[in-house]
Protein backbone atom coordinates (compact mmCIF):
# COMPACT_ATOMS: atom_id res chain seq x y z
CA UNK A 1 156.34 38.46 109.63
CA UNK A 2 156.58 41.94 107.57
CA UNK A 3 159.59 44.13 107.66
CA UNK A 4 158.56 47.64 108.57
CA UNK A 5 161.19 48.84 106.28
CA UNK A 6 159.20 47.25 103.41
CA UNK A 7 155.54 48.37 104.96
CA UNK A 8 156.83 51.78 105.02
CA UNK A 9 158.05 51.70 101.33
CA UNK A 10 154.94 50.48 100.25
CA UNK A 11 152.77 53.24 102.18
CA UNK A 12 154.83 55.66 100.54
CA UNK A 13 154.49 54.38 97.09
CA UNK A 14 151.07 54.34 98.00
CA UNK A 15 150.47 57.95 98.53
CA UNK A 16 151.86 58.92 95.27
CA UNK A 17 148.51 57.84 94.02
CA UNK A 18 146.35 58.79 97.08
CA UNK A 19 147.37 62.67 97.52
CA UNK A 20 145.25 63.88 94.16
CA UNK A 21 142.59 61.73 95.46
CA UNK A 22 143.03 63.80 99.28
CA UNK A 23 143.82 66.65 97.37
CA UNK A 24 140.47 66.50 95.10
CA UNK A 25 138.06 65.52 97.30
CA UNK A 26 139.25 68.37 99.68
CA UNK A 27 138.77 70.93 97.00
CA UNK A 28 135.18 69.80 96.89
CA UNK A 29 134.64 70.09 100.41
CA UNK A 30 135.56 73.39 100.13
CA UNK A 31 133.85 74.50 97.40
CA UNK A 32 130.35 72.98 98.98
CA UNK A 33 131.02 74.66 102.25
CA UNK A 34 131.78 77.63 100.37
CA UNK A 35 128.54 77.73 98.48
CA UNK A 36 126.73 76.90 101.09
CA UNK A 37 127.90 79.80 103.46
CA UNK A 38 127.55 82.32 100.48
CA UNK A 39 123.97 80.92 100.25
CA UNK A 40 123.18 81.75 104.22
CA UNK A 41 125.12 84.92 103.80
CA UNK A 42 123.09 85.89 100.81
CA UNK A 43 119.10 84.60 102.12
CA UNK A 44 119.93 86.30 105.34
CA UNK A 45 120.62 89.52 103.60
CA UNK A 46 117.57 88.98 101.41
CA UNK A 47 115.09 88.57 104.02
CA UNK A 48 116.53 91.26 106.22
CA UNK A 49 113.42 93.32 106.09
CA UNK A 50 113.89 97.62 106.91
CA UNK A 51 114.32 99.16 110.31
CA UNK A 52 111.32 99.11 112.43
CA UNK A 53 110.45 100.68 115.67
CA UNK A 54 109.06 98.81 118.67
CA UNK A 55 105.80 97.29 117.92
CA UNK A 56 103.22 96.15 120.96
CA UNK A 57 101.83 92.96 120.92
CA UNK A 58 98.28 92.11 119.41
CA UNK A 59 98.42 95.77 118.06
CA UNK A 60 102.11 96.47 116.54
CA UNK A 61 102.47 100.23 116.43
CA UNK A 62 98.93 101.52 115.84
CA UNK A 63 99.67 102.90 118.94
CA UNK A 64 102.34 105.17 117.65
CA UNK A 65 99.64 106.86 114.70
CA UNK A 66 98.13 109.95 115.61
CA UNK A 67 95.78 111.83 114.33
CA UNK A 68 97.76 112.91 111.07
CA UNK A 69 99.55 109.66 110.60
CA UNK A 70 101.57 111.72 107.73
CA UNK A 71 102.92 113.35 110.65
CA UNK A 72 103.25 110.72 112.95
CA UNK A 73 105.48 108.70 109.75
CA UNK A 74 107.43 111.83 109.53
CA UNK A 75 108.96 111.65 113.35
CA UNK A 76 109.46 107.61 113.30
CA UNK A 77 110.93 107.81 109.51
CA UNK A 78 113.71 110.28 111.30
CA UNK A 79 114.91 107.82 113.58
CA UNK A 80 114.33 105.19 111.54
CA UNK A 81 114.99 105.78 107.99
CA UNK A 82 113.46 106.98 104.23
CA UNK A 83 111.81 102.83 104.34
CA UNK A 84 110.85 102.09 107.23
CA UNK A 85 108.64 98.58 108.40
CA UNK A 86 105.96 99.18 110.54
CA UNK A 87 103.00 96.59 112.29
CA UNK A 88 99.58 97.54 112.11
CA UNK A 89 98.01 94.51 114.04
CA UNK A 90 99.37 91.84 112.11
CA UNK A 91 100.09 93.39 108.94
CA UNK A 92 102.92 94.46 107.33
CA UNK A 93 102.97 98.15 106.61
CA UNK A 94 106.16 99.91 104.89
CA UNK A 95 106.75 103.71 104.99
CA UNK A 96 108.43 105.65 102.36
CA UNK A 97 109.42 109.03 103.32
CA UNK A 98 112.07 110.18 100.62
CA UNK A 99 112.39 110.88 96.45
CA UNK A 100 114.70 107.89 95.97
CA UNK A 101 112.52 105.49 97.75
CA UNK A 102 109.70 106.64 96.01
CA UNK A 103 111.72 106.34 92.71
CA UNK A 104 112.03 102.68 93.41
CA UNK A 105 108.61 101.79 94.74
CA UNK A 106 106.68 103.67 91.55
CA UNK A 107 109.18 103.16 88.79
CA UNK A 108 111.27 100.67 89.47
CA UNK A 109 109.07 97.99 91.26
CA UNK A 110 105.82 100.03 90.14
CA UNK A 111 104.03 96.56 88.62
CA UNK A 112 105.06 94.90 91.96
CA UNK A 113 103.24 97.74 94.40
CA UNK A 114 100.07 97.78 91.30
CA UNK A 115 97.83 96.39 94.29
CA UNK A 116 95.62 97.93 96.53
CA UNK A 117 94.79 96.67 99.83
CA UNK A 118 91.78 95.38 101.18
CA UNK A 119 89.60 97.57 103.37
CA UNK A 120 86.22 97.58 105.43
CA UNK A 121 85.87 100.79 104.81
CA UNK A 122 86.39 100.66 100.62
CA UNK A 123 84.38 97.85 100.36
CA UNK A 124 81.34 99.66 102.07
CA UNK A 125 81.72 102.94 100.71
CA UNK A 126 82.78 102.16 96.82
CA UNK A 127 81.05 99.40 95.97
CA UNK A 128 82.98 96.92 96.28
CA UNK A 129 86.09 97.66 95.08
CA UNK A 130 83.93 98.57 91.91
CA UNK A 131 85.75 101.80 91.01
CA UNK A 132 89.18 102.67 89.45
CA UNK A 133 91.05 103.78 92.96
CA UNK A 134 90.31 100.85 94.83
CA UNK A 135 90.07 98.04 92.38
CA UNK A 136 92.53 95.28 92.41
CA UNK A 137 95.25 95.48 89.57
CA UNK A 138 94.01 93.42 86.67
CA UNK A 139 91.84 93.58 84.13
CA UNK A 140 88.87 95.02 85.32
CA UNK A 141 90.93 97.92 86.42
CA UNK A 142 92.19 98.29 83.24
CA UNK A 143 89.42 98.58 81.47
CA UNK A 144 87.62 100.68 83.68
CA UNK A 145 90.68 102.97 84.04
CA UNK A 146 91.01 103.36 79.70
CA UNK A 147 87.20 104.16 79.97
CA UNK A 148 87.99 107.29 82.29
CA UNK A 149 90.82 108.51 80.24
CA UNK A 150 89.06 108.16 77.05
CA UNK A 151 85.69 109.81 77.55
CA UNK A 152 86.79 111.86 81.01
CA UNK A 153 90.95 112.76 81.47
CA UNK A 154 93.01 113.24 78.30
CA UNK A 155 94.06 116.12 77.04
CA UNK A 156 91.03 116.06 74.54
CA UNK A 157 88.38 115.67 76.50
CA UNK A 158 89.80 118.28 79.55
CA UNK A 159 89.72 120.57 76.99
CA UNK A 160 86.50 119.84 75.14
CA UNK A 161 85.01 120.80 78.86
CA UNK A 162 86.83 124.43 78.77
CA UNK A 163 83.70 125.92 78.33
CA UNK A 164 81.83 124.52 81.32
CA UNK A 165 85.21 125.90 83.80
CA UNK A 166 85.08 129.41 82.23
CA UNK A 167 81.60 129.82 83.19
CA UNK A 168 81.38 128.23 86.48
CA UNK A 169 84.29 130.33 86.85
CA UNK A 170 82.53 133.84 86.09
CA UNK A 171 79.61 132.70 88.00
CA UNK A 172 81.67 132.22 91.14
CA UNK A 173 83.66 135.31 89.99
CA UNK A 174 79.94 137.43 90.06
CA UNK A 175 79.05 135.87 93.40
CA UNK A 176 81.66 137.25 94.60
CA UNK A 177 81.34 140.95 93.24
CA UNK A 178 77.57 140.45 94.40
CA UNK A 179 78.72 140.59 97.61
CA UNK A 180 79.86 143.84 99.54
CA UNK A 181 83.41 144.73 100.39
CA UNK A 182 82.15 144.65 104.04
CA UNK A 183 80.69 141.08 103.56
CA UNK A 184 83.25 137.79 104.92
CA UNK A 185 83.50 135.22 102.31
CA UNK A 186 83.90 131.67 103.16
CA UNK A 187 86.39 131.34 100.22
CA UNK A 188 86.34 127.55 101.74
CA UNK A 189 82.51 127.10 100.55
CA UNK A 190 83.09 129.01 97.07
CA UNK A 191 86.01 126.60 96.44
CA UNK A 192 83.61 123.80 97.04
CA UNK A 193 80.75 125.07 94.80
CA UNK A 194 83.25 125.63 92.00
CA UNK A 195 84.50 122.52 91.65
CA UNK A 196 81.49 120.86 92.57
CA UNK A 197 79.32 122.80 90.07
CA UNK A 198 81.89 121.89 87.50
CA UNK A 199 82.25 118.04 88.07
CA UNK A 200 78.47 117.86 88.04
CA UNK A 201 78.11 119.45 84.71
CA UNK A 202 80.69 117.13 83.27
CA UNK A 203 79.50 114.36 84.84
CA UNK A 204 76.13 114.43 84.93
CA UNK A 205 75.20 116.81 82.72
CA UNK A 206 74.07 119.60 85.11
CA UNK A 207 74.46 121.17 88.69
CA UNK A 208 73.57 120.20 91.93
CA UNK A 209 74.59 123.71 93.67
CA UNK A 210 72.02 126.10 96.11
CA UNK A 211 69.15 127.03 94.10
CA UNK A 212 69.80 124.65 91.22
CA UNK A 213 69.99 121.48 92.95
CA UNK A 214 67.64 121.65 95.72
CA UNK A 215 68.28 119.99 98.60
CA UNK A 216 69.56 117.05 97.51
CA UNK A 217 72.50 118.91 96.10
CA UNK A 218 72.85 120.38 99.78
CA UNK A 219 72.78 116.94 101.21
CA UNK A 220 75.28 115.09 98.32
CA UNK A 221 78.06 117.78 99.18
CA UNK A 222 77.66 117.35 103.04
CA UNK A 223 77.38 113.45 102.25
CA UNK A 224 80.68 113.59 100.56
CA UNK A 225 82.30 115.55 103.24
CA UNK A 226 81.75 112.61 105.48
CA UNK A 227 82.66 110.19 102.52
CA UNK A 228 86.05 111.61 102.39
CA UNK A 229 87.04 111.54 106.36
CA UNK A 230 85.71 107.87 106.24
CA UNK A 231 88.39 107.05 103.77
CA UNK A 232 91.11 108.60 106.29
CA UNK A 233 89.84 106.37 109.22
CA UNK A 234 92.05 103.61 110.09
CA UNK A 235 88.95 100.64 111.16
CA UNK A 236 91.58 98.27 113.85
CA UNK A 237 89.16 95.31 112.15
CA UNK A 238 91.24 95.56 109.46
CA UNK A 239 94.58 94.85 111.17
CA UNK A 240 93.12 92.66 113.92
CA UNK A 241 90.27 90.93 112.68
CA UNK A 242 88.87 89.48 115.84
CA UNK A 243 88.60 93.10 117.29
CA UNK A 244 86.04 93.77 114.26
CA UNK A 245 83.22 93.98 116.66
CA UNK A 246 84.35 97.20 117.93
CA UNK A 247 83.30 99.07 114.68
CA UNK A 248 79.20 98.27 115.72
CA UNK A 249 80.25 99.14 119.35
CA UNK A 250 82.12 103.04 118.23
CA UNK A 251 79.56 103.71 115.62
CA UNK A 252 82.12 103.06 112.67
CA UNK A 253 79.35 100.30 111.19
CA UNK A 254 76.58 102.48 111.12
CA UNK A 255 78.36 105.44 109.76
CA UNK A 256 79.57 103.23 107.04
CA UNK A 257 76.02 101.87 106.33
CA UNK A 258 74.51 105.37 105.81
CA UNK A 259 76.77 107.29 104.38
CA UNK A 260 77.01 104.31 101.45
CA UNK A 261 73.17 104.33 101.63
CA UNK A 262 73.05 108.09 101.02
CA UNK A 263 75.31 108.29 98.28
CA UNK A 264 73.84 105.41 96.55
CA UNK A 265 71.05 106.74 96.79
CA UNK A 266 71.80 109.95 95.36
CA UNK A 267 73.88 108.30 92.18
CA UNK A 268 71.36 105.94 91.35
CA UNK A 269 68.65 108.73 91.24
CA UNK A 270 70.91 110.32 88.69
CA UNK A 271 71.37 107.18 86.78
CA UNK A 272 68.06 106.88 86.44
CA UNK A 273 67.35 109.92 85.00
CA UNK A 274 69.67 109.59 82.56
CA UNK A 275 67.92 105.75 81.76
CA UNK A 276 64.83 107.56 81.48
CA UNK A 277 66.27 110.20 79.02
CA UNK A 278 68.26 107.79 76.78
CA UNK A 279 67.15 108.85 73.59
CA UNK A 280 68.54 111.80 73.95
CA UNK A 281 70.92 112.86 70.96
CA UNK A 282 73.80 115.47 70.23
CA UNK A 283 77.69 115.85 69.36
CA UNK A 284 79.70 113.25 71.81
CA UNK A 285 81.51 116.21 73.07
CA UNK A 286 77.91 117.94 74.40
CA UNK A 287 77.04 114.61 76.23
CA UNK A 288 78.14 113.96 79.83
CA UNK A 289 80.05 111.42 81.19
CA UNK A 290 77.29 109.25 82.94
CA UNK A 291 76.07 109.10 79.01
CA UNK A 292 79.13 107.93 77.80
CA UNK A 293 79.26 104.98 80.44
CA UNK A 294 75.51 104.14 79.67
CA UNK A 295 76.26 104.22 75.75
CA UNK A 296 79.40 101.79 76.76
CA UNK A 297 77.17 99.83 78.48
CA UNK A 298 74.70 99.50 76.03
CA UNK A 299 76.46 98.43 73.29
CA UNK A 300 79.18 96.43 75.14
CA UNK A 301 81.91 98.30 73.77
CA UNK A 302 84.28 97.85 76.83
CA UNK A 303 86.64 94.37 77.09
CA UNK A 304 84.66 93.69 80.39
CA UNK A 305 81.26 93.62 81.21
CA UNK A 306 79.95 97.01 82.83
CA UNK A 307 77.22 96.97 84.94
CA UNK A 308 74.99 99.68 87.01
CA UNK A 309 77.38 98.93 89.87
CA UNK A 310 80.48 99.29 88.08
CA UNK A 311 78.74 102.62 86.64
CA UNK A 312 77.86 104.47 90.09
CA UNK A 313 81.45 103.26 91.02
CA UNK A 314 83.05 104.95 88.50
CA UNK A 315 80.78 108.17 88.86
CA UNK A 316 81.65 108.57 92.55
CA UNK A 317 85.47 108.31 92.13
CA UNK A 318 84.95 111.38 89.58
CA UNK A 319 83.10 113.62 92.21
CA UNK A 320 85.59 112.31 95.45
CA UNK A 321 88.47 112.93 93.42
CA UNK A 322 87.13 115.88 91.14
CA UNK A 323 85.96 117.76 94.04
CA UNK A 324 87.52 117.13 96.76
CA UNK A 325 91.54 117.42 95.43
CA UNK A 326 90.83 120.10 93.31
CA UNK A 327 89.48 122.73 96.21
CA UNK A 328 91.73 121.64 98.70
CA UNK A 329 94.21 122.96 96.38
CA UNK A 330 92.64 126.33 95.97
CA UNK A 331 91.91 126.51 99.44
CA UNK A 332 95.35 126.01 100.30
CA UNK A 333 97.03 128.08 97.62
CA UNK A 334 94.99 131.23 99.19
CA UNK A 335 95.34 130.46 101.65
CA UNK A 336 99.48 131.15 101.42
CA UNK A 337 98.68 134.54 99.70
CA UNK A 338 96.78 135.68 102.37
CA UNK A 339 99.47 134.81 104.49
CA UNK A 340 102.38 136.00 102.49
CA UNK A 341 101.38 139.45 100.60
CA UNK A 342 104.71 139.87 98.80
CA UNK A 343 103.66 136.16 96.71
CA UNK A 344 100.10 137.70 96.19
CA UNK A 345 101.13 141.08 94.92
CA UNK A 346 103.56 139.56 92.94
CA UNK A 347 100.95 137.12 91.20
CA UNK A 348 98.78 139.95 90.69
CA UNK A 349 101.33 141.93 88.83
CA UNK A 350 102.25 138.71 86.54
CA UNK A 351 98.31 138.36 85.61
CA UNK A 352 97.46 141.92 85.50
CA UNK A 353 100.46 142.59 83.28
CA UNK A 354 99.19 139.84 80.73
CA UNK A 355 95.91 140.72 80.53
CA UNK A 356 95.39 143.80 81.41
CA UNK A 357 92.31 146.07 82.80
CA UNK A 358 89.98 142.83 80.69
CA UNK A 359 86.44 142.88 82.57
CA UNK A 360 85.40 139.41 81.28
CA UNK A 361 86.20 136.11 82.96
CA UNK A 362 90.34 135.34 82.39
CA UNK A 363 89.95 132.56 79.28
CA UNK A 364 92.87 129.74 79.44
CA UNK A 365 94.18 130.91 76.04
CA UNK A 366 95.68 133.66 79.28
CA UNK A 367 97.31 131.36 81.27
CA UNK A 368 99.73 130.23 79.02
CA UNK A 369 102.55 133.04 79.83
CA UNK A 370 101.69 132.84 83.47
CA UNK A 371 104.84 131.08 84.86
CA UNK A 372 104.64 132.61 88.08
CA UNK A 373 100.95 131.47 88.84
CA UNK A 374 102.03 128.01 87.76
CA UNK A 375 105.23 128.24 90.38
CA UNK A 376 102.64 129.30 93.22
CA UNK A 377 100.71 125.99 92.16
CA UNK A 378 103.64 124.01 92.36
CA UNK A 379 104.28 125.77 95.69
CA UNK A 380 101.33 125.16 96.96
CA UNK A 381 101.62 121.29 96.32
CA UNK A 382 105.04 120.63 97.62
CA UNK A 383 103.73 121.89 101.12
CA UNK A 384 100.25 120.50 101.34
CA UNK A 385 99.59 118.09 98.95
CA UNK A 386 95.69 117.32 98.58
CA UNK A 387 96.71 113.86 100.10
CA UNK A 388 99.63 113.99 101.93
CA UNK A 389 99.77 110.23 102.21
CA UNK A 390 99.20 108.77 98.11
CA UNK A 391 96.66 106.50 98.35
CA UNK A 392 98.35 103.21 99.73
CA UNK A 393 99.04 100.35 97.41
CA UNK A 394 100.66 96.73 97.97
CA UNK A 395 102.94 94.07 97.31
CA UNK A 396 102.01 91.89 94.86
CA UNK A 397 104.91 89.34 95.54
CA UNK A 398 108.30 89.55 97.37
CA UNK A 399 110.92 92.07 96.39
CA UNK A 400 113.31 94.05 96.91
CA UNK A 401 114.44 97.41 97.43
CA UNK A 402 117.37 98.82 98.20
CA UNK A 403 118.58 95.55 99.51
CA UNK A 404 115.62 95.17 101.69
CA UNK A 405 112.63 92.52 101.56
CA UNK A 406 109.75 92.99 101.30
CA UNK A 407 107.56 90.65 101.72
CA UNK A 408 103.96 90.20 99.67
CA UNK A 409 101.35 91.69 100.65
CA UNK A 410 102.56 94.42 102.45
CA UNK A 411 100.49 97.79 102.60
CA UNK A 412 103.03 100.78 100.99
CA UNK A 413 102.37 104.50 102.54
CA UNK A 414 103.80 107.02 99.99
CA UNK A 415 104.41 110.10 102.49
CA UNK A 416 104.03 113.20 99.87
CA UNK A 417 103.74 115.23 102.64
CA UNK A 418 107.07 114.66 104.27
CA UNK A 419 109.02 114.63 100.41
CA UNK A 420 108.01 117.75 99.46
CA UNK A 421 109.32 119.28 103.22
CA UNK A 422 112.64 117.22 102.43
CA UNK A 423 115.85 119.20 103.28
CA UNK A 424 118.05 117.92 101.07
CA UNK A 425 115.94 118.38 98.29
CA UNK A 426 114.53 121.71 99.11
CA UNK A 427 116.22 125.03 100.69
CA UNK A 428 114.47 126.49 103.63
CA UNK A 429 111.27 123.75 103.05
CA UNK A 430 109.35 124.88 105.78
CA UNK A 431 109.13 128.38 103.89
CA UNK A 432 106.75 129.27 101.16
CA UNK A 433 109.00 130.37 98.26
CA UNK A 434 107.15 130.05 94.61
CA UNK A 435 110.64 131.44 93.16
CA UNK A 436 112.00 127.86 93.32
CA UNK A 437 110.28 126.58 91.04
CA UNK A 438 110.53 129.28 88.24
CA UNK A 439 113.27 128.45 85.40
CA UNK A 440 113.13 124.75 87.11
CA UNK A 441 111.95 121.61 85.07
CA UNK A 442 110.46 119.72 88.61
CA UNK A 443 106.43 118.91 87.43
CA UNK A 444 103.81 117.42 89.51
CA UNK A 445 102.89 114.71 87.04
CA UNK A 446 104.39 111.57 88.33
CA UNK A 447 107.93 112.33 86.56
CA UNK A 448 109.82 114.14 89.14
CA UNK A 449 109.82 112.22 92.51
CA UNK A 450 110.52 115.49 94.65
CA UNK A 451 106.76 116.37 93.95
CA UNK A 452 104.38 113.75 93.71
CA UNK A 453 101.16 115.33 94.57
CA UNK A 454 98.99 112.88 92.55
CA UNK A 455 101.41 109.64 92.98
CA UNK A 456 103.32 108.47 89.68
CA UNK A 457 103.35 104.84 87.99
CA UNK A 458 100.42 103.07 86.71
CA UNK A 459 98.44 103.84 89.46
CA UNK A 460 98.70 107.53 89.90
CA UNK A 461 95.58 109.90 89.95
CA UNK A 462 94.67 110.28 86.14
CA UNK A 463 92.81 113.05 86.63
CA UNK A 464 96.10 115.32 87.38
CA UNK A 465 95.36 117.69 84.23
CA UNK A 466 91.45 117.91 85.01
CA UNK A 467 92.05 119.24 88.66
CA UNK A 468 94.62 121.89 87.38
CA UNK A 469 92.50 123.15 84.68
CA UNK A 470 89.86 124.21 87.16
CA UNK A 471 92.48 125.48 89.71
CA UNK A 472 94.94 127.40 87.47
CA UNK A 473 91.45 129.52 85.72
CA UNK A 474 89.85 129.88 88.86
CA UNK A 475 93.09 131.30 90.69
CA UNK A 476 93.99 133.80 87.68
CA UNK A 477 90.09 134.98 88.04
CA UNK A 478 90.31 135.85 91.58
CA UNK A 479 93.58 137.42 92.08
CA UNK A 480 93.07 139.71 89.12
CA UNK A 481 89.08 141.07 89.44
CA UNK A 482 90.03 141.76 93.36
CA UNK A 483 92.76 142.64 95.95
CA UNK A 484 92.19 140.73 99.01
CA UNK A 485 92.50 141.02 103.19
CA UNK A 486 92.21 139.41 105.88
CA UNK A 487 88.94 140.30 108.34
CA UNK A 488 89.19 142.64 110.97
CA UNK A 489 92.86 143.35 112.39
CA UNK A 490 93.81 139.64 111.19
CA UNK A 491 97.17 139.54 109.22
CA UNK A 492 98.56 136.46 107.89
CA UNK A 493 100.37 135.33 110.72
CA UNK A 494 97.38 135.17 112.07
CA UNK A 495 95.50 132.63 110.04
CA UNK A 496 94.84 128.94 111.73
CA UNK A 497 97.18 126.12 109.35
CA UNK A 498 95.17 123.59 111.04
CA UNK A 499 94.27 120.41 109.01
CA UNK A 500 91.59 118.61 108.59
CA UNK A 501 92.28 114.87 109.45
CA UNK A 502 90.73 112.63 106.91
CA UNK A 503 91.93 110.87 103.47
CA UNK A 504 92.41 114.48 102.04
CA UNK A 505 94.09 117.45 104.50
CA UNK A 506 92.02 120.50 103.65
CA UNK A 507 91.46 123.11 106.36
CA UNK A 508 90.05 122.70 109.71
CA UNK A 509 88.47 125.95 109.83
CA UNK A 510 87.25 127.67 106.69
CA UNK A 511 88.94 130.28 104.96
CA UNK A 512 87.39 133.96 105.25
CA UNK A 513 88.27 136.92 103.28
CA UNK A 514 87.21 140.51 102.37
CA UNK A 515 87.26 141.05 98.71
CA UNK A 516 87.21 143.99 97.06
CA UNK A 517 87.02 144.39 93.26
CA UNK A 518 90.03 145.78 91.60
CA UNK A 519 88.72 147.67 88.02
């Protein structure tokens, strides 16, 4: 029989050696539990994805996007916050709506938002993803995008073309002195044949304007128009795919399918010509730019192989974005001095004072002391920004930002519009005040995120110093050779700031104006 006594001295004994043991393989247990709470903790913060509104079912919150979705982002990002997830159909759709959340979706992140999402619409109308907006990040987009800069957008070659925007520039410029002080211009139609008249020459070596152009050149212009509002449309295929039948029931389909038709049709004419008239010869800085792609072409001098496609792809991103941006920016910036007289007479007194009583067209050797005109520009582009949503890109794989998630392949809406209206980065935004800008280092080129006009990264516009060329001369022209008013009674308060709805927010209504020469 055992004696307690000597079971109890035993037990105790015992434990000497089992309380490290108890000890030990506690500490583990507590270090596992431990890592695996701080693992939970941690994925659940990671895959906490940003505030989002209510969504619908089948449709998430298409519902809640008017007609100027820019808008419509504005009122949901102010409930909602600067990132904000939305639900178009199915897909994931994130809205950035201030500088610092730019900052981190173009600079910091910018290789993993380099992609561009897939769309009905850009697969129609630009050949297939073909051109440098549209085309997935990669190679081909690459190359295609170094060919552009090269022979189209550096600093070189804008100003190797200097010639072509002074003289389109007096030509519009004599148009307008043609006309009688009693006569209404449609300023909005002059802008148009400016720039259009002076991507034509670059591009394709001549003009496609009234008189020059026939009516072709009548037709292209009102083709791209259409091309342009297209590009704004949001097809519901896209988001829910089995509701893709509805584009042949509204018309969407066939719009697509003529307006592609017409265009190609147009292009390929011209890249025919040019075929034809090959053998031509000259300096490289007298040939156009549908020459320059041919010669690339032709003697395989890109990394990638270039074909017709890839040509009239390229060629029709240079008109939509050559033309298109760059009057909408004109249109608008008039469309302010009209409407505030003390920024116009003050403009007119910079430019007058540097160049005087000069009769000839204003050269852009002129424009370099103009600070003022350049703070109107600026102006101008905080407030309506050619495209007040950047042209959307996506996710190429999960990240995050600002301790969100977000997942791949999630469309990203850049809302220029709203930053540049931004109170806390702006005094008074809603007013038009040029005066901000002077003595003030903020640029539109993709370095300062409180004005991002043509998008920043590796994927903003490139063609940021082409545009401003032919806007900054053209501007400088007109508010020195004339003093301007409204017609009739009409004073500025008076003009209609309706937009356009479309990829680009021009004017609804045209701008009219009396000029009346100055010297």
């Amino acid at each position: 029989m055992l004696n307690p006594l000597q079971v109890l001295q035993e037990l105790n004994e015992s434990s000497y050696f089992l309380q490290p043991l108890a000890f030990t393989l506690l500490a583990i247990f507590l270090f596992f539990l431990y890592t695996w709470y701080s693992s939970t903790n941690t994925t659940t913060q990671k895959s906490s994805p940003p505030p989002s509104p209510p969504k619908l079912p089948i449709i998430g919150n298409l519902h809640q996007i008017g007609l100027y979705p820019h808008r419509s982002f504005q009122a949901l990002s102010q409930r909602h916050g600067p990132l904000m997830l939305l639900h178009f159909g199915s897909v994931p759709v994130l809205v950035v709506s201030s500088a610092g959340a730019a900052r981190e979706i173009l600079k910091t992140h910018d290789l993993a938002f380099s992609g561009r999402p897939k769309s009905t619409i850009f697969e129609k109308l630009v050949y297939n993803y073909k051109d440098v907006a549209t085309a997935p990040y990669g190679e081909y987009w690459r190359q295609v995008r170094s060919i552009c800069v090269l022979n189209l957008l550096s600093n070189t070659r804008v100003r190797s073309f200097r010639s072509v925007r002074e003289e389109e520039t007096k030509s519009m410029i004599r148009n307008i002195k043609d006309s009688s002080s009693s006569s209404v211009l449609n300023l909005s139609e002059l802008f148009v044949r400016l720039t259009n008249d002076v991507v034509c020459r670059v591009a394709l070596g001549r003009k496609y304007s009234e008189g020059e152009g026939g009516e072709s050149g009548r037709m292209f212009k009102e083709i791209l128009g259409e091309f342009t509002d297209l590009l704004g449309i949001i097809n519901i295929g896209d988001y829910v795919p089995w509701l893709s039948w509805l584009s042949h029931v509204n018309g969407l389909g066939a719009k697509l399918d003529k307006v592609a038709k017409q265009l190609d049709d147009f292009i390929d004419t011209a890249v025919q010509e040019h075929m034809n008239h090959s053998s031509r010869s000259g300096d490289d800085d007298q040939k156009d730019f549908l020459d320059v792609l041919l010669a690339i072409q032709k003697e395989n001098l890109a990394g990638i192989h270039i074909d017709r496609v890839s040509i009239k792809a390229i060629i029709l991103d240079m008109f939509a974005a050559g033309t298109d941006s760059t009057y909408t920016a004109l249109e608008w910036t008039m469309t302010e001095l009209l409407r505030h007289p003390r920024v116009m007479n003050k403009l007119q007194n910079e430019v007058r004072g540097i160049v005087g009583n000069k009769t000839d067209v204003i050269t852009e050797d002129d424009l370099v002391e103009m600070h003022y005109l350049k703070a109107v520009t600026k102006e101008t582009l905080r407030l309506h920004p050619p495209l007040p949503l950047l042209f959307p890109r996506m996710s190429t794989r999960d990240v995050e930002v600002n301790g969100y998630n977000i997942k791949a392949n999630t469309q990203v809406f850049i809302n220029a519009w709203q930053i540049g209206r931004d109170p806390k980065l702006y005094d008074k935004p809603e007013e038009y005040e040029p005066e901000r800008f002077l003595n003030n280092g903020i640029d539109y080129k993709g370095n300062d995120f409180e004005l991002i006009p043509f998008g920043a990264g590796r994927r903003a516009c490139p063609g940021i110093q082409f545009a401003m060329a032919v806007n900054e001369i053209a501007l400088a022209n007109i508010v020195h050779k004339f003093d301007w008013a409204l017609p009739g009674e009409a004073s500025g308060e008076d003009l209609d700031m309706t937009e356009s709805t479309g990829v680009t927010a021009h004017k609804k209504y045209p701008l009219k104006a009396l000029a009346f020469p100055h010297f």
